[in-house]
C-alpha atoms as a PDB file:
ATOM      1  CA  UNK A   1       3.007  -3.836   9.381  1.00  0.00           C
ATOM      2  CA  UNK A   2       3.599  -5.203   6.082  1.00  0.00           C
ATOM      3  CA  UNK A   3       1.649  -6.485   4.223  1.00  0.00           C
ATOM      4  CA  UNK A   4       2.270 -10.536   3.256  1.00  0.00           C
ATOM      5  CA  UNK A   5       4.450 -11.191   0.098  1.00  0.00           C
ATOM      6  CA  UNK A   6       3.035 -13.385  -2.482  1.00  0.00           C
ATOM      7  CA  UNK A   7       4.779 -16.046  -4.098  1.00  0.00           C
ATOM      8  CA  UNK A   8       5.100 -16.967  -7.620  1.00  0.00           C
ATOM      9  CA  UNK A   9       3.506 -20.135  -7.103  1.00  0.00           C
ATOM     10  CA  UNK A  10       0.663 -18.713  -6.335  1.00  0.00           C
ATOM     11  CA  UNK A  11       0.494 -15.257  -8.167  1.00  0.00           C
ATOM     12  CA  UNK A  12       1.504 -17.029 -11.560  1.00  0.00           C
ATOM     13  CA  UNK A  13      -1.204 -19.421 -11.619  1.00  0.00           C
ATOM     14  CA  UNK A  14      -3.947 -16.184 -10.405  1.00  0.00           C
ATOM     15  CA  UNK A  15      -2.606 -14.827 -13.403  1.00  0.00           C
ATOM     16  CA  UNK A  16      -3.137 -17.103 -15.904  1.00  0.00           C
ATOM     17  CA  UNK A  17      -6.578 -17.996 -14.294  1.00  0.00           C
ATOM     18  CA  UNK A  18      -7.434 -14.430 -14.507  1.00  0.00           C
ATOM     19  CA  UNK A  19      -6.047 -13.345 -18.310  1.00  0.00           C
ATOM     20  CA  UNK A  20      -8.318 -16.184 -19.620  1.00  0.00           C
ATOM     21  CA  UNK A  21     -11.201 -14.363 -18.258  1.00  0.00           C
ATOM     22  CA  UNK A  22     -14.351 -15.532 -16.290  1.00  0.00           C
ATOM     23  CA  UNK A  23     -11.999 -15.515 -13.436  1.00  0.00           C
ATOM     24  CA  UNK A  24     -13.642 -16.031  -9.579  1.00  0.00           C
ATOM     25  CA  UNK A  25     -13.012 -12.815  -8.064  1.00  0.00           C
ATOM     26  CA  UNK A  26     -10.424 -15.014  -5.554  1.00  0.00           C
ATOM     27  CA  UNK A  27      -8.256 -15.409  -8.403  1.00  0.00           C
ATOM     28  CA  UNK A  28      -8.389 -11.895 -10.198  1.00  0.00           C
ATOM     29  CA  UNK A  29      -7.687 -10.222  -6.981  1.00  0.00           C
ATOM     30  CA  UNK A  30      -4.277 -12.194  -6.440  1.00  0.00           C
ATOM     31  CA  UNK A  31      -3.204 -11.489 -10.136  1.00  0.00           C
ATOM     32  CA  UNK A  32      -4.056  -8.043  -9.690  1.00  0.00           C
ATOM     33  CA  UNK A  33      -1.756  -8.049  -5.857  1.00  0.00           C
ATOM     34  CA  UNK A  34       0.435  -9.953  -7.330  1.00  0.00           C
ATOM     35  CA  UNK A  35       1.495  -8.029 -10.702  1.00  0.00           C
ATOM     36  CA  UNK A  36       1.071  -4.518  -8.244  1.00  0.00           C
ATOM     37  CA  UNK A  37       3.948  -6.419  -6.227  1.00  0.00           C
ATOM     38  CA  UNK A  38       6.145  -6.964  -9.327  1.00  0.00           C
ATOM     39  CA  UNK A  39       6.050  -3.539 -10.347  1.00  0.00           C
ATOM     40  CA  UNK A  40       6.739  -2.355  -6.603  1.00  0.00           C
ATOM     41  CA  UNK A  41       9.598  -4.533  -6.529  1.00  0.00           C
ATOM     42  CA  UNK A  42      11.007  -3.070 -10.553  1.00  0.00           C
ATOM     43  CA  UNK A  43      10.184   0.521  -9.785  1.00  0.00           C
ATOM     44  CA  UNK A  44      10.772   0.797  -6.489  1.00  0.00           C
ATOM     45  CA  UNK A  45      10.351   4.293  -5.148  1.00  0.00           C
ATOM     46  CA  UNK A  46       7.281   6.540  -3.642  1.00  0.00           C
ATOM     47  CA  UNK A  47       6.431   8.836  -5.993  1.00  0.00           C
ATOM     48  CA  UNK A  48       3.514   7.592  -8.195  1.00  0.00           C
ATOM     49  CA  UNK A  49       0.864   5.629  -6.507  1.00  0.00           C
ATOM     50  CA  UNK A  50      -0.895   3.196  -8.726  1.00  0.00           C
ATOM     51  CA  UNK A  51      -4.380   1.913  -7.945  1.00  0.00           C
ATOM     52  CA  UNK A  52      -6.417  -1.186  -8.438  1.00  0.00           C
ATOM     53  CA  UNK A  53      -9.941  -0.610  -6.818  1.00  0.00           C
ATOM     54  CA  UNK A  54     -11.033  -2.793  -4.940  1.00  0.00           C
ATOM     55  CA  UNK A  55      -7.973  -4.621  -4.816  1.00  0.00           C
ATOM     56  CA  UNK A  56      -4.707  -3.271  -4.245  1.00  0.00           C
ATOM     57  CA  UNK A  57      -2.310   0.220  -4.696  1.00  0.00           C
ATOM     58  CA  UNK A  58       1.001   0.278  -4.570  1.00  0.00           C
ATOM     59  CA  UNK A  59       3.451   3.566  -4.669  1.00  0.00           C
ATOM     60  CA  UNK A  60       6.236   3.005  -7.057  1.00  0.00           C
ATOM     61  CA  UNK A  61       8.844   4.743  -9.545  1.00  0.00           C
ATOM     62  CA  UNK A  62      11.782   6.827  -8.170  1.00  0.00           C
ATOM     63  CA  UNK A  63      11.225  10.515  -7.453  1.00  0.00           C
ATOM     64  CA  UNK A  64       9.965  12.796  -5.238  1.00  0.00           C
ATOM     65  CA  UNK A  65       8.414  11.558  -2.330  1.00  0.00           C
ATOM     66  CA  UNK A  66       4.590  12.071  -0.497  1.00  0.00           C
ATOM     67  CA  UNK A  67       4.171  12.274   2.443  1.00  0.00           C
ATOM     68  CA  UNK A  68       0.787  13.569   3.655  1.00  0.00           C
ATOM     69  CA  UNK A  69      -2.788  13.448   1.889  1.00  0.00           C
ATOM     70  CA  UNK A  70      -3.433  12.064  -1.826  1.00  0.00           C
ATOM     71  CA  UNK A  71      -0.241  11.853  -4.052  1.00  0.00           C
ATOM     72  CA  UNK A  72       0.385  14.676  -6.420  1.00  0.00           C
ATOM     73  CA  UNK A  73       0.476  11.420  -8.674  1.00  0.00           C
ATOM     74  CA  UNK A  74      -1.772   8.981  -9.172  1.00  0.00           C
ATOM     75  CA  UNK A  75      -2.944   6.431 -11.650  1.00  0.00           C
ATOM     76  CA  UNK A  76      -5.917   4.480 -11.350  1.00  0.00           C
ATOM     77  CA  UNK A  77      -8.099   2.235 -13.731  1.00  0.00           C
ATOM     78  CA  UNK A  78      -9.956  -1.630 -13.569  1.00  0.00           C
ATOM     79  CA  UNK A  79      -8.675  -5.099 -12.932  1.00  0.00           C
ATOM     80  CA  UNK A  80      -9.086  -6.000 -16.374  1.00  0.00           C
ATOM     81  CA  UNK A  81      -7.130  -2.940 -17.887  1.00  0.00           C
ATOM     82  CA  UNK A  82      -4.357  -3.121 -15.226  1.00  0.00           C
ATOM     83  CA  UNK A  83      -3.878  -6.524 -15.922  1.00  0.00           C
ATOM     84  CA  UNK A  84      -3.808  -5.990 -19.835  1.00  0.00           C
ATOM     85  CA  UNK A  85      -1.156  -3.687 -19.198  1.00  0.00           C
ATOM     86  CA  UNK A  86       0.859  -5.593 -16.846  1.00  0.00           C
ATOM     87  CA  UNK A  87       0.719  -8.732 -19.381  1.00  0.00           C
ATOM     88  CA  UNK A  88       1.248  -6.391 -22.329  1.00  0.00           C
ATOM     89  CA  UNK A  89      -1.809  -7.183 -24.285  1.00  0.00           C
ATOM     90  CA  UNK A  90      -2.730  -3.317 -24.149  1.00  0.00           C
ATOM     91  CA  UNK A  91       0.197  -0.633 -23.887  1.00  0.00           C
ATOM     92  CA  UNK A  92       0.097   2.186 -22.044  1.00  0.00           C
ATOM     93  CA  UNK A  93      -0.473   4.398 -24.578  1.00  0.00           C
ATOM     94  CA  UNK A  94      -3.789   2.581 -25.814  1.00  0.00           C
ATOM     95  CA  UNK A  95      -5.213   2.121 -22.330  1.00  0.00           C
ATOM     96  CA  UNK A  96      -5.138   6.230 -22.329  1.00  0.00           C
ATOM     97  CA  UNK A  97      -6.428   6.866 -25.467  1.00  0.00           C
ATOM     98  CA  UNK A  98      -9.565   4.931 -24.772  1.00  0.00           C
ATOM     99  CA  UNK A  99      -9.706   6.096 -21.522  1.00  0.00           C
ATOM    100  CA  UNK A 100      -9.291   2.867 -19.231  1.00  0.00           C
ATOM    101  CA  UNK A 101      -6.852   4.655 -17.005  1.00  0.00           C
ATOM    102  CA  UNK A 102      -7.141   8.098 -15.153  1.00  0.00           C
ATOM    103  CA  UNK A 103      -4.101   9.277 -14.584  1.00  0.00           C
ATOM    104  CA  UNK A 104      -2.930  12.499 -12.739  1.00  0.00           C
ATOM    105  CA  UNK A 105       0.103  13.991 -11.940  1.00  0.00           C
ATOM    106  CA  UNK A 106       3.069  15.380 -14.373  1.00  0.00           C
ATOM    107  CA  UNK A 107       5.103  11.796 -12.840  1.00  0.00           C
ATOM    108  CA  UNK A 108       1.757   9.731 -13.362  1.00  0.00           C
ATOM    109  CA  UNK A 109       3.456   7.584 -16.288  1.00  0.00           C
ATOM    110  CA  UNK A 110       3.811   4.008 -16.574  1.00  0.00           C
ATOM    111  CA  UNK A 111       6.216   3.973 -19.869  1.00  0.00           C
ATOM    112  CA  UNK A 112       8.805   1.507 -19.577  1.00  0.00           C
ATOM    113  CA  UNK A 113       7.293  -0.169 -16.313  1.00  0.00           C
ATOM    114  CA  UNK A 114       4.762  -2.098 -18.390  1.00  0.00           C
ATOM    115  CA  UNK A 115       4.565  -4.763 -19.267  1.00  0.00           C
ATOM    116  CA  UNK A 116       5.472  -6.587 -16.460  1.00  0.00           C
ATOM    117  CA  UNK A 117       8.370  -9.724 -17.836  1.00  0.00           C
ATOM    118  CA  UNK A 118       7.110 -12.170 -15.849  1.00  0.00           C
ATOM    119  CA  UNK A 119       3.473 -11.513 -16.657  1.00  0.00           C
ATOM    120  CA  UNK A 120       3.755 -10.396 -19.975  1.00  0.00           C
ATOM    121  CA  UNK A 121       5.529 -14.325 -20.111  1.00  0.00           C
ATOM    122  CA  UNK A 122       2.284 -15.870 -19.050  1.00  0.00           C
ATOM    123  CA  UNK A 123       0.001 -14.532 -21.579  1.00  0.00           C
ATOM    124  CA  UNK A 124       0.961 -16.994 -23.866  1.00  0.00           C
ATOM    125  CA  UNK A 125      -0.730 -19.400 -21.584  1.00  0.00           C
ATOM    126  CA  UNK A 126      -3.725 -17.945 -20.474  1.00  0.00           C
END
């Protein structure tokens, strides 16, 4: 079954909530289902699975796909670095060099996915 799709009217506002910081954990685990939805949705595909502990994971980016077991690739880090990268306030390369995301895999690569438009839009109003 899948899972329920969430709207902009209520991921955007989760978002914002959320990228100001202090966020109820209600709101910061929307933003973070929401943004993992957007990049679903722009890098469709099965071959890198992104998590969010404890809220969300997503398989994305076009390639070879899994089918059994834990992905060959996999990228993992916090709520608060995943949504600095979706929104663009921390770039991928950064957020490895300080070593706010594990990632594993020869695939495991989020160049050119983040930031997110639509979130990286909202920052300026958080």
């Amino acid at each position: 079954m899948a899972r329920a799709r969430i709207g902009a009217e209520v991921g955007e506002p989760a978002v914002v909530t959320a990228l100001r910081g202090g966020a109820p954990r209600t709101a910061v685990a929307t933003a973070v289902r929401y943004s993992l939805q957007l990049l679903a949705e722009r890098a469709e595909g099965n071959t890198v699975e992104v998590r969010v502990p404890p809220f969300g994971a997503v398989q994305c980016i076009p390639g070879p796909r899994h089918t059994r077991g834990t992905p060959p690739n996999v990228i993992e880090t916090d709520a608060d670095t995943w949504l600095a990268l979706a929104s663009g306030s921390v770039t991928w390369t950064e957020a490895l060099a300080a070593h706010r995301v594990q990632a594993s895999g020869q695939r495991a690569d989020l160049t050119g996915h983040v930031p997110l438009p639509p979130i990286a839009l909202l920052r300026g109003r958080a």
